[in-house]
N, C-alpha and C. Protein backbone atom coordinates (compact mmCIF):
# COMPACT_ATOMS: atom_id res chain seq x y z
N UNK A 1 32.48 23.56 -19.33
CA UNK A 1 31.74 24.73 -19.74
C UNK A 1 32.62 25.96 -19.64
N UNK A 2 32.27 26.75 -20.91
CA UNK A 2 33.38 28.14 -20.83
C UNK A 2 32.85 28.96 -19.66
N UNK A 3 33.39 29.91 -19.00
CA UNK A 3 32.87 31.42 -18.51
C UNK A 3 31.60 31.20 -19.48
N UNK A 4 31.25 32.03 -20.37
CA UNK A 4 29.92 32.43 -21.11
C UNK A 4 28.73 31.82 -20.98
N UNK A 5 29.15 30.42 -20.78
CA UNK A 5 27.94 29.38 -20.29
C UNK A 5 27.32 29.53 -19.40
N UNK A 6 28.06 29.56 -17.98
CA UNK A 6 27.87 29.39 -16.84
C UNK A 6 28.23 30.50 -16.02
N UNK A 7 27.61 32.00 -15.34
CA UNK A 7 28.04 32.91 -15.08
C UNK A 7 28.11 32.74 -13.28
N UNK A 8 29.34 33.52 -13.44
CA UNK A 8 30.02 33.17 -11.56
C UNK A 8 28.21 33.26 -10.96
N UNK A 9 28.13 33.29 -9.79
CA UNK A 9 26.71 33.44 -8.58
C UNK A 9 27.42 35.47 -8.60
N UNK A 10 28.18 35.76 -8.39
CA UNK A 10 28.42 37.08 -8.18
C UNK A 10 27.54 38.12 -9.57
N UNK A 11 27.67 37.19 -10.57
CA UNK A 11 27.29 37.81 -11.87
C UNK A 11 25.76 37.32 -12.46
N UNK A 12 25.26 35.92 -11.72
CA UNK A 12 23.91 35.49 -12.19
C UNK A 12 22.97 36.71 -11.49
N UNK A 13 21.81 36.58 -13.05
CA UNK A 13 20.76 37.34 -12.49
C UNK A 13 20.07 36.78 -10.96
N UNK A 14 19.03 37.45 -10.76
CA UNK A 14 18.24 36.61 -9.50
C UNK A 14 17.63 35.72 -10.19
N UNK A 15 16.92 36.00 -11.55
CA UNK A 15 16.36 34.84 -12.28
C UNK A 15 17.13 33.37 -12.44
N UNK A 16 18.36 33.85 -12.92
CA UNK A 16 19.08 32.78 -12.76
C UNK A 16 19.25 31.58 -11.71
N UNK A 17 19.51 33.04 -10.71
CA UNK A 17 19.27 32.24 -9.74
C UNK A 17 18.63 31.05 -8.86
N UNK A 18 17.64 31.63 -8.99
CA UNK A 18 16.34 31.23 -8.75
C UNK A 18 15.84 30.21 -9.42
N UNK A 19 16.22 29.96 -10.48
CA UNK A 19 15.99 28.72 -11.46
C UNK A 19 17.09 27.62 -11.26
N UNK A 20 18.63 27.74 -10.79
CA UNK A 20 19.27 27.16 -10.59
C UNK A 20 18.77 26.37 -8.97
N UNK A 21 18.09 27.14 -7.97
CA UNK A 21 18.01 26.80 -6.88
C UNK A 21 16.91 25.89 -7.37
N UNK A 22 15.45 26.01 -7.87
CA UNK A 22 14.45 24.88 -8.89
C UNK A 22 15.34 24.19 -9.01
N UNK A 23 15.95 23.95 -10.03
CA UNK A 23 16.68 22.51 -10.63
C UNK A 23 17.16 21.62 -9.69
N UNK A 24 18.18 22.89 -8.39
CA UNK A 24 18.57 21.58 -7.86
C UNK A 24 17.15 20.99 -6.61
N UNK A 25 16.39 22.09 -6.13
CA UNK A 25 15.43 21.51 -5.35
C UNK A 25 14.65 20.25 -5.62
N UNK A 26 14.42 20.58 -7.32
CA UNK A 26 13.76 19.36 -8.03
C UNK A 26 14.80 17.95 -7.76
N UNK A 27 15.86 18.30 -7.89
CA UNK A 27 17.00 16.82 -8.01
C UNK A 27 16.75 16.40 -6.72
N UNK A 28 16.91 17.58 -5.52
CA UNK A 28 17.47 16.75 -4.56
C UNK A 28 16.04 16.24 -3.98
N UNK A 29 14.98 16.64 -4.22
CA UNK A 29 13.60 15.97 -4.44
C UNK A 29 13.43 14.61 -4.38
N UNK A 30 13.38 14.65 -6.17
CA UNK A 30 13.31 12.93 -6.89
C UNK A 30 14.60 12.12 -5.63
N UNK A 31 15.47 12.34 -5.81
CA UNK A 31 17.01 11.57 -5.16
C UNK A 31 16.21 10.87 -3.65
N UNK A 32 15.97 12.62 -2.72
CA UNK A 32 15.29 12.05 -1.76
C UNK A 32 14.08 10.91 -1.61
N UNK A 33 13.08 10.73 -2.66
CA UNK A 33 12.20 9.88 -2.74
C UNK A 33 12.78 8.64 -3.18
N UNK A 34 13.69 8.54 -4.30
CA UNK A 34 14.25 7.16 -4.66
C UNK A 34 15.08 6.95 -3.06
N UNK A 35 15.66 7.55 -2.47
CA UNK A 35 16.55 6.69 -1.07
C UNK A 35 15.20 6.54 -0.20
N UNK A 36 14.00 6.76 -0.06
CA UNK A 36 12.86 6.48 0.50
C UNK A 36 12.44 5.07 0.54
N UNK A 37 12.44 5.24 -1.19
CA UNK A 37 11.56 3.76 -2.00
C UNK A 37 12.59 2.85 -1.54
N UNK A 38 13.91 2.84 -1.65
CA UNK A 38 14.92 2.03 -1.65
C UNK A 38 15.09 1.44 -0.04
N UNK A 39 14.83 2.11 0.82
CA UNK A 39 15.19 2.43 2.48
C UNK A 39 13.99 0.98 2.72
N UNK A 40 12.65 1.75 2.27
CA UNK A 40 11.30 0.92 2.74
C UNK A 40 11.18 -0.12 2.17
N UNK A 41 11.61 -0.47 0.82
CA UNK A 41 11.96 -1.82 0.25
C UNK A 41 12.76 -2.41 0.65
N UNK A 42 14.07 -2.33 0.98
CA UNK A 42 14.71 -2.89 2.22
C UNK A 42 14.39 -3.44 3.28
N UNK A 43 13.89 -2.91 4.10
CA UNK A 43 13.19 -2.80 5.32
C UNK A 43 12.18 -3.69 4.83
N UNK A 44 11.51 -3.60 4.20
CA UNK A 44 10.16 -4.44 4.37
C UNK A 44 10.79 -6.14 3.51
N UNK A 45 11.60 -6.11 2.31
CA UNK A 45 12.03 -7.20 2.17
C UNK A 45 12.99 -7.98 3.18
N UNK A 46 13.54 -7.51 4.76
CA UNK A 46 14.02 -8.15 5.63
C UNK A 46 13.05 -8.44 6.13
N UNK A 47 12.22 -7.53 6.47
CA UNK A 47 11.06 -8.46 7.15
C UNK A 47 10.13 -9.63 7.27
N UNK A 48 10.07 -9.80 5.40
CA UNK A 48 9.89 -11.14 4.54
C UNK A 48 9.94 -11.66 4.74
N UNK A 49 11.73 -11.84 4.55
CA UNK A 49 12.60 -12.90 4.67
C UNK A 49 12.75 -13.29 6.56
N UNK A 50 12.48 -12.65 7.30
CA UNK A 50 12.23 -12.99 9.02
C UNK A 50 10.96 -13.75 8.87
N UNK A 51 9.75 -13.01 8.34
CA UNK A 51 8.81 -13.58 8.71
C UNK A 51 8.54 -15.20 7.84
N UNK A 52 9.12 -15.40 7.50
CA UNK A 52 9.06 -17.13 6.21
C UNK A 52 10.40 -17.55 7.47
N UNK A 53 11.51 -17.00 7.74
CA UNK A 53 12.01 -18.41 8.88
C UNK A 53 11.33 -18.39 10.19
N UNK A 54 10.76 -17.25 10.47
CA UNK A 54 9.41 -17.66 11.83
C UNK A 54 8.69 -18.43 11.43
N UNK A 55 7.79 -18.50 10.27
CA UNK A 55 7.10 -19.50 9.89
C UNK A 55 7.34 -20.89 9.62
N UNK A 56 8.37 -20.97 9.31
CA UNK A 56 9.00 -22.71 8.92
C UNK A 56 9.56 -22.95 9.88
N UNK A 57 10.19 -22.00 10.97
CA UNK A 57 11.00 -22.65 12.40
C UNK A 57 9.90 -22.63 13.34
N UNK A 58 8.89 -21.94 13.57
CA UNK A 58 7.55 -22.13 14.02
C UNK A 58 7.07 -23.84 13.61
N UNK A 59 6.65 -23.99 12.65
CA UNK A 59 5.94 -25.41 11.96
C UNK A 59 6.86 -26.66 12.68
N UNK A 60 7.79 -26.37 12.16
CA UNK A 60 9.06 -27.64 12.55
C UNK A 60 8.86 -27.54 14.09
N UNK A 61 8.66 -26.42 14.92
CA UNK A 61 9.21 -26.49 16.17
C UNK A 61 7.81 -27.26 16.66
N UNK A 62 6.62 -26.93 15.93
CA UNK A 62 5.11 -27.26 16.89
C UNK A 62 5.07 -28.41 16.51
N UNK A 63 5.74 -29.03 15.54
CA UNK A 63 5.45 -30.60 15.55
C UNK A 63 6.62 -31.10 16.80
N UNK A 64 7.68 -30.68 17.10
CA UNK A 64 8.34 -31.29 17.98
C UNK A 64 7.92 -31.19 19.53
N UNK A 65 7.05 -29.37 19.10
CA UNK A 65 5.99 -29.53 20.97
C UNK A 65 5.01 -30.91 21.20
N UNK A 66 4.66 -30.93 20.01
CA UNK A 66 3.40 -31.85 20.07
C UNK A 66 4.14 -33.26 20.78
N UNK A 67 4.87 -33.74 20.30
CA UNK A 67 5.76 -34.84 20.79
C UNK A 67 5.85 -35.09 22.40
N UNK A 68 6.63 -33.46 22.64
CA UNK A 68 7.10 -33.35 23.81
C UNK A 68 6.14 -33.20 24.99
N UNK A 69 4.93 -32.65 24.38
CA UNK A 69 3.55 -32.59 25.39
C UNK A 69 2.80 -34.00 25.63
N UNK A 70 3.09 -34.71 24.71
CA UNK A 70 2.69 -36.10 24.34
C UNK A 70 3.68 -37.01 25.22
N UNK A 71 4.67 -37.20 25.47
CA UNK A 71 5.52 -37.43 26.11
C UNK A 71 5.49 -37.17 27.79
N UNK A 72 5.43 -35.84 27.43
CA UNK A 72 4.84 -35.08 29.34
C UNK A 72 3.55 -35.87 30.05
N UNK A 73 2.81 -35.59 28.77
CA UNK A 73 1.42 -36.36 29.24
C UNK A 73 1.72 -37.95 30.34
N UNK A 74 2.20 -38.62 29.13
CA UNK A 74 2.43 -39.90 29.56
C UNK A 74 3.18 -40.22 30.75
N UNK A 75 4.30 -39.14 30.97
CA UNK A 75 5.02 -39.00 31.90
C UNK A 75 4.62 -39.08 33.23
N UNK A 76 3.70 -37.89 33.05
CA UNK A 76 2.90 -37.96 34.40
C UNK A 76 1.68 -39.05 35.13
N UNK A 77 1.08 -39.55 34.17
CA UNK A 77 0.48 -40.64 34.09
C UNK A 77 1.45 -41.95 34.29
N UNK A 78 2.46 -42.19 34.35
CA UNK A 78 3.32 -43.32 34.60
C UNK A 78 3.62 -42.56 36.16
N UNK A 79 4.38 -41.87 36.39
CA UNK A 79 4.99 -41.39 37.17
C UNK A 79 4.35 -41.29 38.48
N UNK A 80 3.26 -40.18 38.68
CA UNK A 80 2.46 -39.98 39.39
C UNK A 80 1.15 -40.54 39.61
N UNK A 81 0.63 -41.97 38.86
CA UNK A 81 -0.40 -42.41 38.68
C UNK A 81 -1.76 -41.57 38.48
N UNK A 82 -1.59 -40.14 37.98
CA UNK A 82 -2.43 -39.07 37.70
C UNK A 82 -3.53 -39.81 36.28
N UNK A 83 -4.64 -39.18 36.85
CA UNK A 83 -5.63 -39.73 35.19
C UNK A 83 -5.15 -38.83 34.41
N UNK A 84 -5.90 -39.75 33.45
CA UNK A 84 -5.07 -39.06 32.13
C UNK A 84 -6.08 -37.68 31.74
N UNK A 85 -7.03 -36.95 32.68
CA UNK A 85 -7.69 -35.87 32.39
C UNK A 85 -7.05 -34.84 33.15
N UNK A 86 -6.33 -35.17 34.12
CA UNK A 86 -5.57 -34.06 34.94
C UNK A 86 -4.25 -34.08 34.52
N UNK A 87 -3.71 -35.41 33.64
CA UNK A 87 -2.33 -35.12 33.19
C UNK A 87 -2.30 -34.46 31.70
N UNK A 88 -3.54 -34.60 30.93
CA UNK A 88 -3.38 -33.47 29.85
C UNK A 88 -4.07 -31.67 30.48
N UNK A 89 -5.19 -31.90 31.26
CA UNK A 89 -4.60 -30.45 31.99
C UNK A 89 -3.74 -29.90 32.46
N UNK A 90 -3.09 -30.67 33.47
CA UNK A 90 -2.07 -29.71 34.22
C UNK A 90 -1.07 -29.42 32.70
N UNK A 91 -1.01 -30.34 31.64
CA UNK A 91 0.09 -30.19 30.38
C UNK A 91 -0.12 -29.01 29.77
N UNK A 92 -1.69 -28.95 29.31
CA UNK A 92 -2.20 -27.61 28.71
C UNK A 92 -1.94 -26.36 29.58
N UNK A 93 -2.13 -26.36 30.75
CA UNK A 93 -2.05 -25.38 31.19
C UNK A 93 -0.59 -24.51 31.09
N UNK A 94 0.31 -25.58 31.28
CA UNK A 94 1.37 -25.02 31.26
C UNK A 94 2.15 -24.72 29.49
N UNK A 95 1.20 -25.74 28.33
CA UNK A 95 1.07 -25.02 26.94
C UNK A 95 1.46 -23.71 27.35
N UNK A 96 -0.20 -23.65 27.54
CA UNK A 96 -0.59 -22.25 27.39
C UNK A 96 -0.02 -20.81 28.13
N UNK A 97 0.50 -21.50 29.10
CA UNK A 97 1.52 -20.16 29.85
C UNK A 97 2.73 -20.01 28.70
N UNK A 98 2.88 -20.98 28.31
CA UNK A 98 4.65 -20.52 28.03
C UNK A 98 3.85 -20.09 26.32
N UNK A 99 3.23 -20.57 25.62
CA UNK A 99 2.50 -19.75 24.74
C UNK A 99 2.31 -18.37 24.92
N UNK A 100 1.22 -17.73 26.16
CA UNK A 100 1.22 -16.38 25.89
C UNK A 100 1.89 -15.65 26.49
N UNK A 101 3.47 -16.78 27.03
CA UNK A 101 4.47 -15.93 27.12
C UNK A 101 5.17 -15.40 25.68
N UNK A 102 5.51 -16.59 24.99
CA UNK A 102 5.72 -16.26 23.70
C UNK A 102 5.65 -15.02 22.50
N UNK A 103 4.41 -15.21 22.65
CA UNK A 103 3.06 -14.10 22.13
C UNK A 103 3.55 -12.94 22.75
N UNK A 104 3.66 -12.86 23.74
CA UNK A 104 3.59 -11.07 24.23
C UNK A 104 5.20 -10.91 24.11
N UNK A 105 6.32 -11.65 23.87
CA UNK A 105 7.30 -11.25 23.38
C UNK A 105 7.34 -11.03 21.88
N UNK A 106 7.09 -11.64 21.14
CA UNK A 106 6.66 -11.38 20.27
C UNK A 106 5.63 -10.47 19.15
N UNK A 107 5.22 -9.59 20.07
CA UNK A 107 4.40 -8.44 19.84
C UNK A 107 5.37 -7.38 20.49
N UNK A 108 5.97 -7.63 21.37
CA UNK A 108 7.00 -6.27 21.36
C UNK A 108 8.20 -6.36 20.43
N UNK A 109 8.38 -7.62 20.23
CA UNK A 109 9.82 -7.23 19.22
C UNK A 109 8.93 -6.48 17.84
N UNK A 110 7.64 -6.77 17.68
CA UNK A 110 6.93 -5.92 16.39
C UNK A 110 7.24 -4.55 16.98
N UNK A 111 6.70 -4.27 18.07
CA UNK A 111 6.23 -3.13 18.28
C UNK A 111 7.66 -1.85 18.15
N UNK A 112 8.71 -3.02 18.27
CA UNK A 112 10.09 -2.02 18.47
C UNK A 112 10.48 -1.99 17.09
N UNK A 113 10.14 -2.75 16.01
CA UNK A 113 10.70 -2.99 14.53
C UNK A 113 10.06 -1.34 14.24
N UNK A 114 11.02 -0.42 13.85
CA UNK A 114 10.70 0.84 12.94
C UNK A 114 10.85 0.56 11.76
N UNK A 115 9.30 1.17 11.22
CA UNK A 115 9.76 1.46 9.59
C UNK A 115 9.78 2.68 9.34
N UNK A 116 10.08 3.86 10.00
CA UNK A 116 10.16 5.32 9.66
C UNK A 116 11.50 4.94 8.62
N UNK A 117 11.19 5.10 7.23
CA UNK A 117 13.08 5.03 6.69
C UNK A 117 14.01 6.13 7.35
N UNK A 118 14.52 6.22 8.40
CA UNK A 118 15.12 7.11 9.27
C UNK A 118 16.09 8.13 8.32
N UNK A 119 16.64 7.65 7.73
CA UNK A 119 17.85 8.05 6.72
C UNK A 119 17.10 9.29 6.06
N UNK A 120 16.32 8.39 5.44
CA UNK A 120 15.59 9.52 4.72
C UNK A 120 14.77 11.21 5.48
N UNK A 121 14.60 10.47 6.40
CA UNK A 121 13.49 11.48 7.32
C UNK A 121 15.34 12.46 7.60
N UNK A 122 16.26 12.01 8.01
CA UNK A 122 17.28 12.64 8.45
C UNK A 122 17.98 14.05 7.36
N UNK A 123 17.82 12.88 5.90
CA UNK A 123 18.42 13.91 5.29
C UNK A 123 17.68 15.16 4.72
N UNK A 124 16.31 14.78 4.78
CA UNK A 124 14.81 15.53 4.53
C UNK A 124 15.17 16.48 5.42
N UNK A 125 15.22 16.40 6.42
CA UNK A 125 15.88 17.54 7.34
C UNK A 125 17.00 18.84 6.96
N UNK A 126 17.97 17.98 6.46
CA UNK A 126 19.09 18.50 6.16
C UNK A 126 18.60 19.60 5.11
N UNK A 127 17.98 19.00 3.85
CA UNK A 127 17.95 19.32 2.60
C UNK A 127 17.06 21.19 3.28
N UNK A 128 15.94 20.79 3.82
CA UNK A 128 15.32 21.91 4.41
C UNK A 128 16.18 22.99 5.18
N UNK A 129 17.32 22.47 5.87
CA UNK A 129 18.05 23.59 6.35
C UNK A 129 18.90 24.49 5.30
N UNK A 130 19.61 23.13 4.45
CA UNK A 130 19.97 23.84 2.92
C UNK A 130 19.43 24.78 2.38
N UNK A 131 18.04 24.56 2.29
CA UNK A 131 17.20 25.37 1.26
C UNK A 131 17.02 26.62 2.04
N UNK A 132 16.83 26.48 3.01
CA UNK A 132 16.46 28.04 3.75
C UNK A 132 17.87 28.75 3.51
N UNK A 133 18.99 28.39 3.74
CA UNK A 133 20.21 28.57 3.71
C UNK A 133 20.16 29.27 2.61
N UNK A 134 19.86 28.68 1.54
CA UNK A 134 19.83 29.29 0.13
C UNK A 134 19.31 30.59 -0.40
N UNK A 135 18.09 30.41 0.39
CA UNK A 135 17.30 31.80 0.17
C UNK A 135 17.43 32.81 0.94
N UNK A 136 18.81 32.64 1.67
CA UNK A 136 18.85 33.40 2.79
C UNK A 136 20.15 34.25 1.91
């Protein structure tokens, strides 16, 4: 672009101005929302893809508990001559501990997963100090 096109900031009107600061507010706008969409689609397509190998390494793994509780059972019933109503209790019981041990680890690794798209929230920041900057 020649000089004539584009006049220095020393020589733009305030109108000018002021319309140049619009254009780019508008850009850096849209920009900021597409690294948003892009950030949270990310983020949520890892999560997907975690939550389908929890699910299939989950399945595979509870058929191999089942075995192994099945196994315990019998164990104790050979072993300890225990009936077989106190050797699938005492089994369940201990299921069930290491289950809602499981579980409550598993609700904090949710609870620590952020989806704030951070990036975005960061440069949202930025852009706002810019802009005051601008009008200053």
């Amino acid at each position: 672009m020649g000089m004539e096109a584009r006049q220095r900031p020393q020589e733009a009107s305030l109108g000018d101005l002021f319309a140049r600061l619009t254009q780019d507010m508008s850009r850096l706008i849209r920009q900021e929302f597409q690294l948003a969409r892009r950030e949270v689609t990310d983020k949520a397509t890892d999560i997907g893809k975690n939550m389908g190998m929890l699910a299939a390494g989950g399945a595979v793994a509870y058929g191999g508990y089942l075995f192994l509780l099945g196994a315990l059972v019998y164990g104790l019933i050979s072993l300890f001559a225990l009936p077989v109503w106190l050797s699938f209790l005492i089994v369940g019981v201990l299921a069930a501990v290491v289950g809602f041990i499981l579980i409550q680890r598993g609700i904090a690794a949710l609870k620590r997963t952020q989806l704030t798209p951070q990036q975005t929230v960061d440069t949202l920041k930025e852009d706002v100090a810019w802009a005051k900057d601008q009008t200053t």
